[in-house]
C-alpha atoms as a PDB file:
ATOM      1  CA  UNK A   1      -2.680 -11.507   0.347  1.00  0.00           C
ATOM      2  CA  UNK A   2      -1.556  -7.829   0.605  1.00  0.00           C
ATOM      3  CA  UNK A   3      -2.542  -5.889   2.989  1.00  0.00           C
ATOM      4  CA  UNK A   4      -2.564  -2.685   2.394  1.00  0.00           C
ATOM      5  CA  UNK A   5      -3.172   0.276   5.612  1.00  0.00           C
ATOM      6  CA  UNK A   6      -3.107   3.404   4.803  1.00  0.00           C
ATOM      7  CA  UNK A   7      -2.779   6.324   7.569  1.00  0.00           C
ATOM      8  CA  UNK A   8      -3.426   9.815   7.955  1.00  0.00           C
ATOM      9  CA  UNK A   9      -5.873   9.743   5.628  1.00  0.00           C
ATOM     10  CA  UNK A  10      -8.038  13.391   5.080  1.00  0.00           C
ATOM     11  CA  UNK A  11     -11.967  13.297   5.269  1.00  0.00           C
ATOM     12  CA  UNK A  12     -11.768  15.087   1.749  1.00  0.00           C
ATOM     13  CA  UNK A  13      -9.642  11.934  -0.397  1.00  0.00           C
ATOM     14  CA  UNK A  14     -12.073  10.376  -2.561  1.00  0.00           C
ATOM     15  CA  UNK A  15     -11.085   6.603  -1.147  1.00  0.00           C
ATOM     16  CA  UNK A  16     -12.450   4.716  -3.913  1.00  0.00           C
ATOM     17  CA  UNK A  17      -9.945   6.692  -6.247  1.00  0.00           C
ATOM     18  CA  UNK A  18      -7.254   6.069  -4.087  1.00  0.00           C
ATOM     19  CA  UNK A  19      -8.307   2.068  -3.629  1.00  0.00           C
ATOM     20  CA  UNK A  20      -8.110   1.876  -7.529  1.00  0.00           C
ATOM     21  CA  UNK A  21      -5.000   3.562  -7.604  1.00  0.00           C
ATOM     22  CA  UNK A  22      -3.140   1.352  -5.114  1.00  0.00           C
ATOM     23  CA  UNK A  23      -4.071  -1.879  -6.939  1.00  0.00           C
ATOM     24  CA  UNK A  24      -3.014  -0.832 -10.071  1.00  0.00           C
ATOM     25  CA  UNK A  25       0.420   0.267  -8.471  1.00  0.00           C
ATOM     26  CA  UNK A  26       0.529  -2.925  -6.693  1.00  0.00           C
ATOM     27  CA  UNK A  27      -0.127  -5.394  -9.768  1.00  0.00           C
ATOM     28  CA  UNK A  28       1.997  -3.102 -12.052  1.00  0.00           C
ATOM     29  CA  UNK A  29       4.752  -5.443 -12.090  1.00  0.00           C
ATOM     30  CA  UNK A  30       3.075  -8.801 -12.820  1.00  0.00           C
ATOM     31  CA  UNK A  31       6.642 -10.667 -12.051  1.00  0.00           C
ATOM     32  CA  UNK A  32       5.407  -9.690  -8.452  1.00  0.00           C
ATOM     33  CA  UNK A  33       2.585 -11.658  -8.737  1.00  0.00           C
ATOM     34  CA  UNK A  34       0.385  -9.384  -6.859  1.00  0.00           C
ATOM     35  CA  UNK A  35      -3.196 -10.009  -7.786  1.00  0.00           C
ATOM     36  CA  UNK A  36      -5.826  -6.897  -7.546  1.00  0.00           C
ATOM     37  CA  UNK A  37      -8.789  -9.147  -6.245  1.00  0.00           C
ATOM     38  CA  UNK A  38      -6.134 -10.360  -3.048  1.00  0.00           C
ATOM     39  CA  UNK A  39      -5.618  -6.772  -1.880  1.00  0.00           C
ATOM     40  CA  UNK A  40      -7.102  -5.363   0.526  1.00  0.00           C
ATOM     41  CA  UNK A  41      -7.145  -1.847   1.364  1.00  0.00           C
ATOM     42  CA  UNK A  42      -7.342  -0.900   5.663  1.00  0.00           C
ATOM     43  CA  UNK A  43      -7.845   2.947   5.133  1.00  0.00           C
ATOM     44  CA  UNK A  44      -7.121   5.140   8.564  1.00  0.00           C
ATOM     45  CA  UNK A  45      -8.879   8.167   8.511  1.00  0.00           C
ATOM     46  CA  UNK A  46      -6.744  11.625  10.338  1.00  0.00           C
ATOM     47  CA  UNK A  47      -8.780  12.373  13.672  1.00  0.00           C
ATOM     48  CA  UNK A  48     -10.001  16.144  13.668  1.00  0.00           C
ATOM     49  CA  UNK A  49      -7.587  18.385  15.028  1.00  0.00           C
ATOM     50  CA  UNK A  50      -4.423  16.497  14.066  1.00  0.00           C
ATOM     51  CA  UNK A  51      -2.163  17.988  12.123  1.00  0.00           C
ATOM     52  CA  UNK A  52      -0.767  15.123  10.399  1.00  0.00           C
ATOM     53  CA  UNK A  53       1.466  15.743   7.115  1.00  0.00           C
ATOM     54  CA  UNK A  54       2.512  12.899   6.087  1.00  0.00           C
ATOM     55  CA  UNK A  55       0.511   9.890   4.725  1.00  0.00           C
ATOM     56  CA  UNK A  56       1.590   5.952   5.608  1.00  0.00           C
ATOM     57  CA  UNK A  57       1.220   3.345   3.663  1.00  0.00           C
ATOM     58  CA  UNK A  58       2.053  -0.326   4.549  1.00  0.00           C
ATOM     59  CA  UNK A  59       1.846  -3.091   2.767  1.00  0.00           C
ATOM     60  CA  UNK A  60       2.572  -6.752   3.826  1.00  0.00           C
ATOM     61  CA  UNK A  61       3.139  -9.096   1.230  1.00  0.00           C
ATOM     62  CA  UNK A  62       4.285 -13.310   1.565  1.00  0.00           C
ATOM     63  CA  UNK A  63       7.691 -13.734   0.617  1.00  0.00           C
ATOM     64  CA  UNK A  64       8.136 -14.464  -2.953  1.00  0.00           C
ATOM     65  CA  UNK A  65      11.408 -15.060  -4.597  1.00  0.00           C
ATOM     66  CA  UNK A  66      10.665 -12.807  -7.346  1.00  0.00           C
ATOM     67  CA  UNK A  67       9.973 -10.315  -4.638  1.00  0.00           C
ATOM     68  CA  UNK A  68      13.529  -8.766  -3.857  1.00  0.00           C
ATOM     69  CA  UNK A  69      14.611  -5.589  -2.324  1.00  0.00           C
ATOM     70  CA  UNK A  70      14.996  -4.237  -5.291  1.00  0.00           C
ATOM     71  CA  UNK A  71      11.683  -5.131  -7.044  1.00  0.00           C
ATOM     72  CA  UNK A  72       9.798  -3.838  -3.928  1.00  0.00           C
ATOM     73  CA  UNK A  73      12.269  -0.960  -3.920  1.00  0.00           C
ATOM     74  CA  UNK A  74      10.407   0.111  -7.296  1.00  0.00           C
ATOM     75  CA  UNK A  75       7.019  -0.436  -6.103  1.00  0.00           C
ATOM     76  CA  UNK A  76       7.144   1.141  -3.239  1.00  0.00           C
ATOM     77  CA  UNK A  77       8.122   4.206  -5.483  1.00  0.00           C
ATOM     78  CA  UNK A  78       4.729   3.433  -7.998  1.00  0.00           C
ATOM     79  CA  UNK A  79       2.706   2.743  -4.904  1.00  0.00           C
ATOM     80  CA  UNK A  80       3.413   6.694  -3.270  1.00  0.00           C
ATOM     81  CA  UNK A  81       3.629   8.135  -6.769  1.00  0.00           C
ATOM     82  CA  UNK A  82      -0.047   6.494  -7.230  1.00  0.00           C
ATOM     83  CA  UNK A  83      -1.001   8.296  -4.250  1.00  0.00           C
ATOM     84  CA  UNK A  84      -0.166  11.584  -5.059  1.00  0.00           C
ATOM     85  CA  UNK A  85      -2.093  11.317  -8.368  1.00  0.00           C
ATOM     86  CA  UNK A  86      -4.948  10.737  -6.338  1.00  0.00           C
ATOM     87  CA  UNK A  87      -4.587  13.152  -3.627  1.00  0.00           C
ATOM     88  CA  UNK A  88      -1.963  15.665  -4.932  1.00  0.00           C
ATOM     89  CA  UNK A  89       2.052  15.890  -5.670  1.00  0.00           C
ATOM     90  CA  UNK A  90       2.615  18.174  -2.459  1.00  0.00           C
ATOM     91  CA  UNK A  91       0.804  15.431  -0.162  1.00  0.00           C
ATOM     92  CA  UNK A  92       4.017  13.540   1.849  1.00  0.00           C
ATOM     93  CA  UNK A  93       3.072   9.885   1.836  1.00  0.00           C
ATOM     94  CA  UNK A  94       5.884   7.106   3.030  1.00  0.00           C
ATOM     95  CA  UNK A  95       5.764   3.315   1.604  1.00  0.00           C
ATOM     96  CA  UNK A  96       6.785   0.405   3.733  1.00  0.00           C
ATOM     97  CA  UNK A  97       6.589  -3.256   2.281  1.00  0.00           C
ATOM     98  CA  UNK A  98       7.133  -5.523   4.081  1.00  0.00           C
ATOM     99  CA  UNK A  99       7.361  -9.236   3.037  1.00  0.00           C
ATOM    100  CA  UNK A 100       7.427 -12.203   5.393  1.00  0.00           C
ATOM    101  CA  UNK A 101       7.820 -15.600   5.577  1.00  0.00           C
ATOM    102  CA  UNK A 102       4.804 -17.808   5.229  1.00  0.00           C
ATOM    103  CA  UNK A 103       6.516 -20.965   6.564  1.00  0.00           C
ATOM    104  CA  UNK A 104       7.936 -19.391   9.387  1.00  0.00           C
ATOM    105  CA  UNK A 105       4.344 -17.197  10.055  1.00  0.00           C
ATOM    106  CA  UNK A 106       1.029 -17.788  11.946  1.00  0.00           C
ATOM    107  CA  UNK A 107      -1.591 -17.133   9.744  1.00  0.00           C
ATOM    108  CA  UNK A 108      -5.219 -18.019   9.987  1.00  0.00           C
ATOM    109  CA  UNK A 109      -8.468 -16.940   7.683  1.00  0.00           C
ATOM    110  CA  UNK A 110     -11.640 -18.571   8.970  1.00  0.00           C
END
């Protein structure tokens, strides 16, 4: 269940491009086990008159033991490198992923 938000977003990105591009950054590395039809993109659009710079992206995933630091480490880096294709290489975007324990978290979907 990933959960994807997205910040700072410009009136101008084409969102459907960038939707596309962040599941196939996130299911990149199928040892992740990230599947495309689980995530679900929360984009937050830049209010007029900010002056915003940087893009954030978080993404919480359940903890996995294939998951570690280092694995997420690497696609974090594919995640804000799919970005840029989508929006442009001089566009500042930050990745955050951050797993968590299912057993130890309240989670609900009715």
């Amino acid at each position: 269940m990933p959960l994807v938000t997205v910040f700072n977003l410009r009136r101008e990105d084409r969102l459907s491009d960038l939707e596309q591009a962040t599941k196939r950054a996130l299911t990149s590395m199928p040892e992740l086990a990230i599947n495309d039809w689980e995530i679900n993109l929360v984009p937050v659009l830049m209010p007029d008159g900010f002056d915003g710079e940087v893009t954030r992206i978080n993404v919480d995933l359940w903890e996995r033991p294939e998951r570690t630091k280092e694995a997420l480490q690497e696609l974090a880096t594919r995640l804000a490198r799919a970005f840029q294709s989508v929006t442009g290489q001089d566009r500042k975007v930050k990745v955050v992923i951050r797993p968590y324990d299912v057993e130890r978290s309240g989670w609900v979907s009715l």
